[in-house]
C-alpha atoms as a PDB file:
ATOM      1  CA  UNK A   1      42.234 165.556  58.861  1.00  0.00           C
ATOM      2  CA  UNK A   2      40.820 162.197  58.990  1.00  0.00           C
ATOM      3  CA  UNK A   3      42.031 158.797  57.752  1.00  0.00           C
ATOM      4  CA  UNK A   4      39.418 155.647  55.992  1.00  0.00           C
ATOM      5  CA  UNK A   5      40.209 152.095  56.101  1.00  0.00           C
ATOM      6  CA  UNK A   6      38.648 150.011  52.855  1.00  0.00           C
ATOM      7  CA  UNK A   7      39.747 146.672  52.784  1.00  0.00           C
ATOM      8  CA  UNK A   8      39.260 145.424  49.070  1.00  0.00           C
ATOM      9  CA  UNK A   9      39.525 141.857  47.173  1.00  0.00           C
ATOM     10  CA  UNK A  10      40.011 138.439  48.192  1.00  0.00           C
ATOM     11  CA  UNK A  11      42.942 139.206  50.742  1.00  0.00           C
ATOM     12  CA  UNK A  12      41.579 142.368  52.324  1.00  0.00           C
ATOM     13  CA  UNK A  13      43.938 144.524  51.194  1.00  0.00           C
ATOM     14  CA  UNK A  14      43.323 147.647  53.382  1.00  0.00           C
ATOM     15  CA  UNK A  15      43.485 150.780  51.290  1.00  0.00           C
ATOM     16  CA  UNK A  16      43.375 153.753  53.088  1.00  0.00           C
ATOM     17  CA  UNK A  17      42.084 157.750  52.389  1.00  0.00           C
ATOM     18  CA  UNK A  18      43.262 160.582  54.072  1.00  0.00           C
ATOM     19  CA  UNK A  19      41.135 163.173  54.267  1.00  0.00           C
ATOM     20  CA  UNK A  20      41.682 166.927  54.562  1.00  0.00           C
ATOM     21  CA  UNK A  21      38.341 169.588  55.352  1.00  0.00           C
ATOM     22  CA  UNK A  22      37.978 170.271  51.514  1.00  0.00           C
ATOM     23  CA  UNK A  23      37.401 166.491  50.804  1.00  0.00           C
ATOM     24  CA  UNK A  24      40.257 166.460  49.103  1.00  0.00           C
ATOM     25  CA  UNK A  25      42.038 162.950  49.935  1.00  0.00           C
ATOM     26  CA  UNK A  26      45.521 160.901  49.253  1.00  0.00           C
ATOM     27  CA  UNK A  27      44.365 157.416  47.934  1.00  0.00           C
ATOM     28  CA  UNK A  28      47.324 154.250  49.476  1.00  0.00           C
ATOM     29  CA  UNK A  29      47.177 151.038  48.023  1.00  0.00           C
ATOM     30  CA  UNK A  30      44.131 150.329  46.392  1.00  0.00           C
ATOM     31  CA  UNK A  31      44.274 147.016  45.695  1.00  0.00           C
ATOM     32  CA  UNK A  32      40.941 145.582  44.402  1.00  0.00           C
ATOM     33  CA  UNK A  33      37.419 146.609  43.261  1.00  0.00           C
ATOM     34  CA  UNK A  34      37.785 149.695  41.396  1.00  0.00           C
ATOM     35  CA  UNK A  35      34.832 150.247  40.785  1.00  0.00           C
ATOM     36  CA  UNK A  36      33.472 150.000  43.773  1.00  0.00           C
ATOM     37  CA  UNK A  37      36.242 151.784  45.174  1.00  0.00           C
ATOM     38  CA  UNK A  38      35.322 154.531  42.776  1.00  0.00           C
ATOM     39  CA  UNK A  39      31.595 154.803  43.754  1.00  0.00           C
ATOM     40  CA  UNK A  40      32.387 155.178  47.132  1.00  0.00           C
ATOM     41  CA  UNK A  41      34.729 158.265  46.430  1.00  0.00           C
ATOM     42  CA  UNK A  42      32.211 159.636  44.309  1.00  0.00           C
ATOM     43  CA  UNK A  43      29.388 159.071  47.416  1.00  0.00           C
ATOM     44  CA  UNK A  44      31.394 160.890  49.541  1.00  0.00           C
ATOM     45  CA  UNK A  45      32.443 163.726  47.041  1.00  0.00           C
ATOM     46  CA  UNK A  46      35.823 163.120  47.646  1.00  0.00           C
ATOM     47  CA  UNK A  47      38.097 164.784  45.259  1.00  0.00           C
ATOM     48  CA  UNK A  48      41.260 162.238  44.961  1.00  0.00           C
ATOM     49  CA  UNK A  49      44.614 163.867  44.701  1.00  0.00           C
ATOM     50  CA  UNK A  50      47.266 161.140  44.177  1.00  0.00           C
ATOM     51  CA  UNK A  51      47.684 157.352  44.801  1.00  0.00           C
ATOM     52  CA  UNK A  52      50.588 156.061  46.990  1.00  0.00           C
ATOM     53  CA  UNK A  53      51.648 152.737  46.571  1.00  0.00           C
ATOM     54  CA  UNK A  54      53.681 151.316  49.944  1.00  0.00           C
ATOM     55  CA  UNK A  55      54.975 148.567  47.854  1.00  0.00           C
ATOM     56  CA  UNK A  56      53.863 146.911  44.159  1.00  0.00           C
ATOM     57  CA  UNK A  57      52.734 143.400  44.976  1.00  0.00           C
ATOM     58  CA  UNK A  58      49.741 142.647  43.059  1.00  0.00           C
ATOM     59  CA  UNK A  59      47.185 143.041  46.157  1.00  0.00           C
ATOM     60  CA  UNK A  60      47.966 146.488  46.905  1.00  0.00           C
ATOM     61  CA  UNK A  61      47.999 147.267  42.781  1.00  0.00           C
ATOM     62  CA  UNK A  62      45.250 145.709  41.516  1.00  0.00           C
ATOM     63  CA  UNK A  63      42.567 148.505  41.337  1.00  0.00           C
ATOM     64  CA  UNK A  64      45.387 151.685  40.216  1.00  0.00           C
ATOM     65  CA  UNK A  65      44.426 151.796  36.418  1.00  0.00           C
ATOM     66  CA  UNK A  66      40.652 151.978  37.425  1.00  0.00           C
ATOM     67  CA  UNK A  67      41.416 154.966  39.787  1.00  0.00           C
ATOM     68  CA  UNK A  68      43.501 156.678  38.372  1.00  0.00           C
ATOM     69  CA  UNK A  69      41.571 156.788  34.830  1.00  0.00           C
ATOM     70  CA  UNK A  70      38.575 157.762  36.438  1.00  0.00           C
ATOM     71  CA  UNK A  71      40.442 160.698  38.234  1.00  0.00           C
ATOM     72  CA  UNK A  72      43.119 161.603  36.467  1.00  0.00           C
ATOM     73  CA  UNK A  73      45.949 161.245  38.975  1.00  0.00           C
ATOM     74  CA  UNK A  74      49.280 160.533  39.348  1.00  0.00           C
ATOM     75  CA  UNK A  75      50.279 156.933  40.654  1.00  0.00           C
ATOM     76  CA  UNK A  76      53.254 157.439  43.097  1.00  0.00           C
ATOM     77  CA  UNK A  77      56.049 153.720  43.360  1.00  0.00           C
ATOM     78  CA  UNK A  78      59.648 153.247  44.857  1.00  0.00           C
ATOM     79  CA  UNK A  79      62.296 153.630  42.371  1.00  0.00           C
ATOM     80  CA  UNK A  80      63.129 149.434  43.040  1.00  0.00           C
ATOM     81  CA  UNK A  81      59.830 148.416  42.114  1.00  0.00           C
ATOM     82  CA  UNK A  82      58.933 150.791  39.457  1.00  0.00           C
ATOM     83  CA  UNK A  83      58.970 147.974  36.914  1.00  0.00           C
ATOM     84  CA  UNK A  84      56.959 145.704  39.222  1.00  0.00           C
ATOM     85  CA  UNK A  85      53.413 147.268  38.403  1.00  0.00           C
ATOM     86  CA  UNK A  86      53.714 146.104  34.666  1.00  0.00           C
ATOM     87  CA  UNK A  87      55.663 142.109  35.661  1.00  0.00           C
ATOM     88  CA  UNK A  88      53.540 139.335  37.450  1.00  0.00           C
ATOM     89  CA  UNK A  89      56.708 137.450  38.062  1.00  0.00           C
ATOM     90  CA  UNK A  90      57.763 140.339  39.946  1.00  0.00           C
ATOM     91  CA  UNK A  91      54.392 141.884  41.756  1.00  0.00           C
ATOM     92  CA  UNK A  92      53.449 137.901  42.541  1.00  0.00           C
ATOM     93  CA  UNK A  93      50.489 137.826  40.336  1.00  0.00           C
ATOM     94  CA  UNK A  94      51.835 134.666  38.935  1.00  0.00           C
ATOM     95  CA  UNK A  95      52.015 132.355  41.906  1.00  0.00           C
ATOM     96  CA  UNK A  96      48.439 132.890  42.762  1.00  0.00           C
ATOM     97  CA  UNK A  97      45.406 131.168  41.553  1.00  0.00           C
ATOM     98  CA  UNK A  98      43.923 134.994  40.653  1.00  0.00           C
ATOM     99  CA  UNK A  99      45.292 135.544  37.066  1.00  0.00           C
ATOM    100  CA  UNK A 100      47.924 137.911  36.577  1.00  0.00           C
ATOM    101  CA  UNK A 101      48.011 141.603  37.909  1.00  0.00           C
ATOM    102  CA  UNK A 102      49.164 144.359  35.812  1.00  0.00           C
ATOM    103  CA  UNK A 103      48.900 148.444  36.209  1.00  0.00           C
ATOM    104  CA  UNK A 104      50.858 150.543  33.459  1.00  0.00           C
ATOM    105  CA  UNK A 105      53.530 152.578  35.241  1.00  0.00           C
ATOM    106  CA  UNK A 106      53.964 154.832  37.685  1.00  0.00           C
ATOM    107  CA  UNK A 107      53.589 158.658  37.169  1.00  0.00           C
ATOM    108  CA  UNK A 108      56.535 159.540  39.243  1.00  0.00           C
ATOM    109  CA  UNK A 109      59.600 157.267  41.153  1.00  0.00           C
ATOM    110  CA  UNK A 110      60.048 158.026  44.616  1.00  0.00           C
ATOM    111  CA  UNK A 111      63.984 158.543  44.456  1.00  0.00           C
ATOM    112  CA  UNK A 112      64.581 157.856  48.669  1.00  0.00           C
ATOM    113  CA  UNK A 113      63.671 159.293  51.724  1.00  0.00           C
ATOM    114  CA  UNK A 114      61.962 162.438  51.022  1.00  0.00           C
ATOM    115  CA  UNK A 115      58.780 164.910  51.741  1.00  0.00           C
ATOM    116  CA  UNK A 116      55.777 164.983  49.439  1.00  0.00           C
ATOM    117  CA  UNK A 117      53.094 167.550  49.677  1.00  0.00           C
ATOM    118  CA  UNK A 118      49.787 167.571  47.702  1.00  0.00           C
ATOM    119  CA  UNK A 119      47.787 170.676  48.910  1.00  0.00           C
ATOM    120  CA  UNK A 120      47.847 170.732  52.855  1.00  0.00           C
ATOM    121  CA  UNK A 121      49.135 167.058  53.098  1.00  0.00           C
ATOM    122  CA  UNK A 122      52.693 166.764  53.569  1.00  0.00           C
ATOM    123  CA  UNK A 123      53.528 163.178  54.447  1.00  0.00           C
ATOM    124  CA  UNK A 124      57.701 161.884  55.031  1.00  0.00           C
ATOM    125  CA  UNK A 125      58.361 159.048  53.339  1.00  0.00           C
ATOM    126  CA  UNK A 126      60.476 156.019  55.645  1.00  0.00           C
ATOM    127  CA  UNK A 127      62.589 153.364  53.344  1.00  0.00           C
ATOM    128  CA  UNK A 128      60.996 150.315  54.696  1.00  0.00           C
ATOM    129  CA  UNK A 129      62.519 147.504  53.188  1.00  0.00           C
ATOM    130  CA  UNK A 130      62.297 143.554  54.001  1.00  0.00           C
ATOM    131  CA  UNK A 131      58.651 142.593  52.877  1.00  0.00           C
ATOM    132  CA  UNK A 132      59.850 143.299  49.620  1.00  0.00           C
ATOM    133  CA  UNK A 133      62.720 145.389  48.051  1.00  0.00           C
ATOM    134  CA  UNK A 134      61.412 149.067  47.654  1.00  0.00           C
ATOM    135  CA  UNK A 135      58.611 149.121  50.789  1.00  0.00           C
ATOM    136  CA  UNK A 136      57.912 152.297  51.975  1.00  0.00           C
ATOM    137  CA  UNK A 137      56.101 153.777  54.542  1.00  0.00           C
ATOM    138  CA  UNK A 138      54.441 157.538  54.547  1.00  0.00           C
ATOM    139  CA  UNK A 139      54.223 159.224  58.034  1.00  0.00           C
ATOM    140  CA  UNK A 140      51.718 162.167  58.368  1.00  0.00           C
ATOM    141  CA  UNK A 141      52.622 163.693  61.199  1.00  0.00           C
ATOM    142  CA  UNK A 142      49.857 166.004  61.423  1.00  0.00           C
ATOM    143  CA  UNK A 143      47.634 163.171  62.215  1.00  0.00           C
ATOM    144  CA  UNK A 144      49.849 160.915  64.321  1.00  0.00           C
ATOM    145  CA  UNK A 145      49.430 158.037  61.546  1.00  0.00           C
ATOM    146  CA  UNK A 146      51.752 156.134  59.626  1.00  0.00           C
ATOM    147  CA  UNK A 147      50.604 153.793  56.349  1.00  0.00           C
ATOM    148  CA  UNK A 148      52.941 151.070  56.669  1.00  0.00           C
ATOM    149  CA  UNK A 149      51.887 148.356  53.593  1.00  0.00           C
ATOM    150  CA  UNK A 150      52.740 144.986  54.900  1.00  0.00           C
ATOM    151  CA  UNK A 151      56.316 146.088  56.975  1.00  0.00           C
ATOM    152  CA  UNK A 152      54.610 145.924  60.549  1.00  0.00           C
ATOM    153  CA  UNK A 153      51.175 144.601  61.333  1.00  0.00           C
ATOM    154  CA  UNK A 154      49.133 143.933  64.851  1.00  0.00           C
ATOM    155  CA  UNK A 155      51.127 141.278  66.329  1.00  0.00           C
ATOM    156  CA  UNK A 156      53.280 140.261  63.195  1.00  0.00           C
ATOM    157  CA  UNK A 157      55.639 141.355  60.838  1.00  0.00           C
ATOM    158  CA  UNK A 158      55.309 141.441  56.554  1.00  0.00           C
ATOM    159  CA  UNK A 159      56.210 138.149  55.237  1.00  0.00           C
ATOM    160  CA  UNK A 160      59.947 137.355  53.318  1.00  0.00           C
ATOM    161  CA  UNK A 161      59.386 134.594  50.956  1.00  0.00           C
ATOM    162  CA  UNK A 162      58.177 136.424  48.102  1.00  0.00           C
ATOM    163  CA  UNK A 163      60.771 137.725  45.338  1.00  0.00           C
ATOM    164  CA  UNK A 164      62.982 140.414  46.923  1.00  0.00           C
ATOM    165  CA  UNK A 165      61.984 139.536  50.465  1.00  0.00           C
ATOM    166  CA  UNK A 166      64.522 139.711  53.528  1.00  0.00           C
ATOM    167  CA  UNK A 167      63.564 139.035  56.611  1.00  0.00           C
ATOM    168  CA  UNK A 168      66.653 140.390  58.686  1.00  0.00           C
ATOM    169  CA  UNK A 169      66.119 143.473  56.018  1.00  0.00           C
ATOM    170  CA  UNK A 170      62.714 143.705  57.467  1.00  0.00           C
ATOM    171  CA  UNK A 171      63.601 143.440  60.823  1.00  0.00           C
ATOM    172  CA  UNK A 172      66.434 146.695  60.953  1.00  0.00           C
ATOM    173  CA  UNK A 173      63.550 148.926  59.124  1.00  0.00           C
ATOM    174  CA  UNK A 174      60.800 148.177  61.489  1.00  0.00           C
ATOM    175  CA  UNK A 175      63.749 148.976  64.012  1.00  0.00           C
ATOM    176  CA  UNK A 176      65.420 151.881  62.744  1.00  0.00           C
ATOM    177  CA  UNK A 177      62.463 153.379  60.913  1.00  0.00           C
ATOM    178  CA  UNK A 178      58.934 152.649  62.700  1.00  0.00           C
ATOM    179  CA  UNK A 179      59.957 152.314  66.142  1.00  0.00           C
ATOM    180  CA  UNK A 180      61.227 155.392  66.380  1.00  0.00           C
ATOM    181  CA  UNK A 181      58.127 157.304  65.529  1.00  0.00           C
ATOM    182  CA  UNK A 182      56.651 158.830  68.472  1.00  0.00           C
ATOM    183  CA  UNK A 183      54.922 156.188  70.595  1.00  0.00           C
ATOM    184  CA  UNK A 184      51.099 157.000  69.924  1.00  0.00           C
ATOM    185  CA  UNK A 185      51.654 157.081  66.549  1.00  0.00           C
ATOM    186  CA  UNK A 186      48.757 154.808  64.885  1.00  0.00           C
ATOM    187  CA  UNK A 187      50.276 152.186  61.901  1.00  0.00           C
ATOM    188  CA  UNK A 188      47.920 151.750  59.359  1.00  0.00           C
ATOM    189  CA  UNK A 189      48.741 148.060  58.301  1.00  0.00           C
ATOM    190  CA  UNK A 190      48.439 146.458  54.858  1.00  0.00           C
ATOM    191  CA  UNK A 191      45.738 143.740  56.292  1.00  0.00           C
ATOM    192  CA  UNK A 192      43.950 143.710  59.075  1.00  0.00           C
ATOM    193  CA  UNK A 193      43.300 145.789  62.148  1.00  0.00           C
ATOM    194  CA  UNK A 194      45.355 148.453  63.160  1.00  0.00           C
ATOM    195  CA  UNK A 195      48.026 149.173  65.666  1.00  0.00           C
ATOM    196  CA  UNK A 196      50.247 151.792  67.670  1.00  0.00           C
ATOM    197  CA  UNK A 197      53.836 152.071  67.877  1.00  0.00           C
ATOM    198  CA  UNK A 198      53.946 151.737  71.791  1.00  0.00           C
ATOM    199  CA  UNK A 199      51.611 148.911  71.532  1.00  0.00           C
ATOM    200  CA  UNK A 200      53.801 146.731  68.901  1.00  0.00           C
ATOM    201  CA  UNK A 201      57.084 147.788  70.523  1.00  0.00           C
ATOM    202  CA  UNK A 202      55.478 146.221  73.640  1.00  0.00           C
ATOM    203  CA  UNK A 203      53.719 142.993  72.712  1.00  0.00           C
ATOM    204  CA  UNK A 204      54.983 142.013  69.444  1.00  0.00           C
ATOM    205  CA  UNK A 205      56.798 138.528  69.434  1.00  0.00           C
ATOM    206  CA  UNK A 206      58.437 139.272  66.208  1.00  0.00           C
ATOM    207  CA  UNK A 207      60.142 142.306  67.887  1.00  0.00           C
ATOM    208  CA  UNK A 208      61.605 141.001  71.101  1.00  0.00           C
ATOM    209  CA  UNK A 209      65.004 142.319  71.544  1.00  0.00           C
ATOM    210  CA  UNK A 210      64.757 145.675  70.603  1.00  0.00           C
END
């Protein structure tokens, strides 16, 4: 299998694809630019299977109606944000100058830590909380790569000052969730470039201590 980094709309939102040999693919995050987004599945022939939200803030939400209407999928949201996708107050829409963000709701609530398996993709889902009060994080351990929404970035951590945030939250599930993932795992980050567990539990400032 193979994984695809888009990064979408004014923030750069990485969505990501993972790929299996049939071109069928999991869709995380797509935050911006459906229909762009949508062209480009179609150009590759992709055949889109679900969409995976890590979390519901309005960047990582933005483009789920125009996906999944023009593939008829399920949208997949923690239980503690499953009102989020419908609420700018609550997905953050509101406090930015970009109009507010809505998606109708989610298909189905992921309940806690569990396994979810669309065709040959089985991915574990990690409880990620701190950027925001139902993060998750989805672990494919077939291809050593874990989608980690805005918990754990290059260098940095997910920001706490938006509603639900807490940092010291944040903190224990990079900890207790991420860091103990096998070392070469790769984290695919919310924004910007991506990572490895060895390399964050290393170098990153935010960490020190663990």
């Amino acid at each position: 299998m193979k994984w695809t980094q888009l990064p979408l709309g004014p923030l750069q939102t990485n969505a990501y694809l993972l790929i299996n040999d049939k071109k069928e693919c999991l869709i995380f995050d797509p935050g911006s630019e459906g229909d762009a987004f949508n062209a480009y599945l179609e150009e590759k022939s992709l055949q889109p299977l679900a969409i995976l939200l890590t979390h519901a803030h309005f960047d990582h939400i933005g483009a789920v109606d125009a996906v999944r209407s023009k593939w008829d999928i399920p949208v997949y949201i923690h239980k503690k944000e499953k009102n989020w996708l419908m609420d700018p107050s609550l997905n953050g829409s509101q406090f930015f100058q970009l109009g507010p963000i809505k998606a109708d709701p989610a298909d189905h609530i992921i309940q806690g830590e569990e396994k979810l398996t669309f065709s040959n993709f089985e991915l574990d889902v990690l409880f990620t909380p701190g950027h925001s009060p139902g993060s998750v994080s989805f672990y494919h351990k077939e291809s050593k790569v874990v989608f980690a929404g805005d918990a754990l970035f290059a260098g940095s951590i997910g920001r706490t000052d938006l509603p639900g945030g807490n940092h010291d939250q944040l903190i224990q599930s990079i900890h207790n969730k991420l860091m103990t993932l096998p070392e070469e795992t790769t984290v695919l980050s919310g924004h910007g470039m991506t990572t490895t567990i060895e390399r964050e539990m290393d170098s990153n400032p935010f960490l020190n201590g663990f």
